[in-house]
C-alpha atoms as a PDB file:
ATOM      1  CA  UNK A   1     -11.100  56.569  71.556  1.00  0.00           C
ATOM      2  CA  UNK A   2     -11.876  54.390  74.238  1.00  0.00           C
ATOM      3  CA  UNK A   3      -9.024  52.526  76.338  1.00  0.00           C
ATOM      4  CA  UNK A   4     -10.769  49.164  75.370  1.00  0.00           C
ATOM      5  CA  UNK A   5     -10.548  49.831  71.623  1.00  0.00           C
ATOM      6  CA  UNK A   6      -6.964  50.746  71.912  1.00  0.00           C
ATOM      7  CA  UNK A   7      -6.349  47.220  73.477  1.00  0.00           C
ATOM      8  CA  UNK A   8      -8.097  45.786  70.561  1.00  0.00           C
ATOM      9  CA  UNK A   9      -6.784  47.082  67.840  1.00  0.00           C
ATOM     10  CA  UNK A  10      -3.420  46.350  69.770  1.00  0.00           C
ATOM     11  CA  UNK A  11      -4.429  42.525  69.921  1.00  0.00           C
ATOM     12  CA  UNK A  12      -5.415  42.466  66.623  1.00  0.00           C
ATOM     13  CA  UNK A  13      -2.197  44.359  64.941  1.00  0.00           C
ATOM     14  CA  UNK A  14      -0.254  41.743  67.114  1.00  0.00           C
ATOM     15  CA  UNK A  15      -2.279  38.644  65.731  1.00  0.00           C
ATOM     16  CA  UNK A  16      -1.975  39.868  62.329  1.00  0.00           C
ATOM     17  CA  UNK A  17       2.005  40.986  62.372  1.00  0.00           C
ATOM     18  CA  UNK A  18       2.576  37.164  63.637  1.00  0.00           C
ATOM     19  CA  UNK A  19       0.605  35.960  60.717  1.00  0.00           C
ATOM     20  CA  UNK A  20       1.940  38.036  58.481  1.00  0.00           C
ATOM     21  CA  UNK A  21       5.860  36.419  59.336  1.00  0.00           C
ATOM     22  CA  UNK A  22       4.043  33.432  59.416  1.00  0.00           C
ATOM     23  CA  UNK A  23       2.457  33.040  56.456  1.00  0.00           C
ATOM     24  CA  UNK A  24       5.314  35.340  54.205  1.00  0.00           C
ATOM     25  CA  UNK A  25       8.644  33.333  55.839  1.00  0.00           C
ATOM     26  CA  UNK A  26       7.311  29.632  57.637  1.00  0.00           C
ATOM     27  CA  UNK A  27       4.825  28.800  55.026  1.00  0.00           C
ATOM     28  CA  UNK A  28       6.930  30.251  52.075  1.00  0.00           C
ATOM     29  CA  UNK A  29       6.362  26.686  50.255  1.00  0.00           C
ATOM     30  CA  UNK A  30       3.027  26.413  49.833  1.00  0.00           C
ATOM     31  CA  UNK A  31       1.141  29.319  47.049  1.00  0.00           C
ATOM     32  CA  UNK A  32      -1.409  30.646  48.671  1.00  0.00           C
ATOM     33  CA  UNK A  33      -0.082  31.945  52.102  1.00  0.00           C
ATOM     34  CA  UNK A  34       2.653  33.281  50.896  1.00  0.00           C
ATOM     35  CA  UNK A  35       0.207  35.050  48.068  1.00  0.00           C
ATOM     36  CA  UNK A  36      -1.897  36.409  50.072  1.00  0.00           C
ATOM     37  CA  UNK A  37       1.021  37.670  52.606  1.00  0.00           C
ATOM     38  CA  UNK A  38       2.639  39.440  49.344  1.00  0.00           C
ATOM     39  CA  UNK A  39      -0.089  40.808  47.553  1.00  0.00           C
ATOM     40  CA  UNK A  40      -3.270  42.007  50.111  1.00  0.00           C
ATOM     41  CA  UNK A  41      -1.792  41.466  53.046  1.00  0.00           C
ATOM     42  CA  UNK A  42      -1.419  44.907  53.511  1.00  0.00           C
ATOM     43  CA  UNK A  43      -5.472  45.583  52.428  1.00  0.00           C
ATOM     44  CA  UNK A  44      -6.496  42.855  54.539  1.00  0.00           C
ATOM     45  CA  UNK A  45      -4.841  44.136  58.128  1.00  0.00           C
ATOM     46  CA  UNK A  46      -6.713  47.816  57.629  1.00  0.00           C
ATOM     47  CA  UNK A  47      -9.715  46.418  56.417  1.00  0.00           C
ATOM     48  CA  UNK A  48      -9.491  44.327  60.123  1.00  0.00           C
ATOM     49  CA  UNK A  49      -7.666  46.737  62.310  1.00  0.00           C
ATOM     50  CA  UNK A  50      -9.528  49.959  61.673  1.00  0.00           C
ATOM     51  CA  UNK A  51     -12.711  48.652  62.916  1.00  0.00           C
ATOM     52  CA  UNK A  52     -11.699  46.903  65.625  1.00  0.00           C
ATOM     53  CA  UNK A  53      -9.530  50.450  66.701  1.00  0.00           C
ATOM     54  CA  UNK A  54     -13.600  52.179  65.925  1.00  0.00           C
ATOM     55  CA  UNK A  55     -15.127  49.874  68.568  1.00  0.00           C
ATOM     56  CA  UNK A  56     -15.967  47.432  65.949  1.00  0.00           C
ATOM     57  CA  UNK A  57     -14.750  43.857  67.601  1.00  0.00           C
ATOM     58  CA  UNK A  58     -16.906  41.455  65.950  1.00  0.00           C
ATOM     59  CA  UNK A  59     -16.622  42.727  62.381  1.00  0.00           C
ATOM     60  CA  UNK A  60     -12.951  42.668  63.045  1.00  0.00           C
ATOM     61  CA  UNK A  61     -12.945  38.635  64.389  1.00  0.00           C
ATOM     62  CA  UNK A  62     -14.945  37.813  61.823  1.00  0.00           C
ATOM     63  CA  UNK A  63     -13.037  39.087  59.330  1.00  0.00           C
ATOM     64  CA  UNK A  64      -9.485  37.953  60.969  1.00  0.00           C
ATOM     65  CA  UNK A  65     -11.152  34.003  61.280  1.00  0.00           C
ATOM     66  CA  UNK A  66     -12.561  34.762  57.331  1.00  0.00           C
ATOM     67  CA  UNK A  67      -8.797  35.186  56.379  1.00  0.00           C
ATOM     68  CA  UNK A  68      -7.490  32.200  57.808  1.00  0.00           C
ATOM     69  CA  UNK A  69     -10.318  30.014  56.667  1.00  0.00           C
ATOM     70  CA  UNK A  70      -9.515  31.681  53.139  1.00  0.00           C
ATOM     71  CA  UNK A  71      -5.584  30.553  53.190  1.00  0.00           C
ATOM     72  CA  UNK A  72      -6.028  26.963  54.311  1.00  0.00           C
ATOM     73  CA  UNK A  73      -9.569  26.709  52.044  1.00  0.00           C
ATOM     74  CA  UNK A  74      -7.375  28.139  49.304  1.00  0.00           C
ATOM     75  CA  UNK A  75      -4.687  25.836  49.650  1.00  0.00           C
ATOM     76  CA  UNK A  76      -6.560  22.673  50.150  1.00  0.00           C
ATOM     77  CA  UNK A  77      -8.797  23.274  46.951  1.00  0.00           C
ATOM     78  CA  UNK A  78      -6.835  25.702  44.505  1.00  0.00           C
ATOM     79  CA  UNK A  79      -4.487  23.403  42.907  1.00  0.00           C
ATOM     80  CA  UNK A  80      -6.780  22.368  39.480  1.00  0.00           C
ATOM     81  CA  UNK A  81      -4.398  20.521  37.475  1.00  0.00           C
ATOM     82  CA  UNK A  82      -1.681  18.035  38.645  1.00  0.00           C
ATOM     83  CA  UNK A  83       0.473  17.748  35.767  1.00  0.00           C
ATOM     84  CA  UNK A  84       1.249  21.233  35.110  1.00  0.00           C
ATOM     85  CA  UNK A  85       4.006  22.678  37.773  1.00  0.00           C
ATOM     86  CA  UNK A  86       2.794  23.765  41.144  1.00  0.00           C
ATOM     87  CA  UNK A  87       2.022  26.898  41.174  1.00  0.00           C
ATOM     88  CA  UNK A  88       0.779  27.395  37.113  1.00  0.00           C
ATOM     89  CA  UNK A  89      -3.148  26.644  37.723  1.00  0.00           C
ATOM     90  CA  UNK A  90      -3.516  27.284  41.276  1.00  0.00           C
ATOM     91  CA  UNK A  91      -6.700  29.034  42.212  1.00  0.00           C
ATOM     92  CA  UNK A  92      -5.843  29.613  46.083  1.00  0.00           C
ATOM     93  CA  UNK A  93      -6.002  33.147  45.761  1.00  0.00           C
ATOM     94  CA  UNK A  94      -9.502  33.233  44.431  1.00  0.00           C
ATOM     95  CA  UNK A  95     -10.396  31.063  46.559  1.00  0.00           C
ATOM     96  CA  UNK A  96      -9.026  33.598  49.682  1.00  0.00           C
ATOM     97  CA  UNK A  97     -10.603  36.681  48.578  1.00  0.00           C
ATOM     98  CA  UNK A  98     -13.743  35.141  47.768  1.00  0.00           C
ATOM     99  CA  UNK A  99     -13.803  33.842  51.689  1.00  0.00           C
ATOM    100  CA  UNK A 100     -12.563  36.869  52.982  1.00  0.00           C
ATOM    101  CA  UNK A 101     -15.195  38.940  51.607  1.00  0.00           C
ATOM    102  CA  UNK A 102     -18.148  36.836  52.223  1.00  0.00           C
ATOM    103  CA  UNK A 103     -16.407  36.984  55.858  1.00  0.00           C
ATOM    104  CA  UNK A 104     -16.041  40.464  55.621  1.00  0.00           C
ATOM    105  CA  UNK A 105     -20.058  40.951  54.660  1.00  0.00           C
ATOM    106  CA  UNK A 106     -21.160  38.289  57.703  1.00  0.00           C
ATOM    107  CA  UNK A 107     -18.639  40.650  59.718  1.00  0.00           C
ATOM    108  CA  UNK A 108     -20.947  43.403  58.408  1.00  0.00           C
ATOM    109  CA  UNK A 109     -24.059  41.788  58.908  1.00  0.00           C
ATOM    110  CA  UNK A 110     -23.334  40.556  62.602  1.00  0.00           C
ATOM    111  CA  UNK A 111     -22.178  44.078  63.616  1.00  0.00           C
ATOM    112  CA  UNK A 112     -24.732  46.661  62.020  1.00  0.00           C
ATOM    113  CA  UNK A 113     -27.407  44.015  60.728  1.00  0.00           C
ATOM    114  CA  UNK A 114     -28.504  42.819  63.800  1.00  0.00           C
ATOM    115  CA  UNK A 115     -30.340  45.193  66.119  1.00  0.00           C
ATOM    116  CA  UNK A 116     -31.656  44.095  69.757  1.00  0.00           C
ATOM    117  CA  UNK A 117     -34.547  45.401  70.597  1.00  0.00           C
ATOM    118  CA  UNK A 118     -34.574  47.058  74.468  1.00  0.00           C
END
């Protein structure tokens, strides 16, 4: 393992650690940070950290930037129905995985998809 990819996947556990407290304990009152920080948090940081420990840095921003764009997408446009209590018909979480993973695929695409030629 290179010295580089060390300092990567250092930068990256770092960025996602500080979400993580962010999104679990200063955004505990809205559904769909606090979701996602509960329930795939844990799937999401491997699914980012091991590549970007491989060598694998674009996947790995892609993927970080496809989370975050998931949580605020997911809260802006989840909530369906305004009479019902907050968090009964809240589709937030769909909303995040289905971002993440088309992140996650354009992650994919960018790093092994595209070869230079030279």
């Amino acid at each position: 393992m290179k010295i580089n990819n060390f300092k990567y996947g250092l930068l990256f556990a770092v960025l996602l650690i500080g979400l993580y407290f962010v999104t679990r304990y200063g955004l505990c009152q809205l559904y769909t940070p606090e979701w996602g920080a509960r329930r795939i948090f844990g799937f999401v940081a491997m699914i980012i950290l091991v590549p970007a420990v491989v060598g694998r840095v674009k996947f790995s921003t892609i993927a970080f930037l496809g989370y975050i764009l998931g949580l605020v997408a997911g809260e802006l446009f989840g909530r369906v129905d305004v009479v019902k209590p907050y968090f009964y018909n809240h589709y937030g979480w769909l909303i995040l995985i289905l971002i993440f993973t088309f992140s996650c695929a354009v992650g994919w695409y960018v790093e092994y998809g595209v070869r230079r030629k030279g």
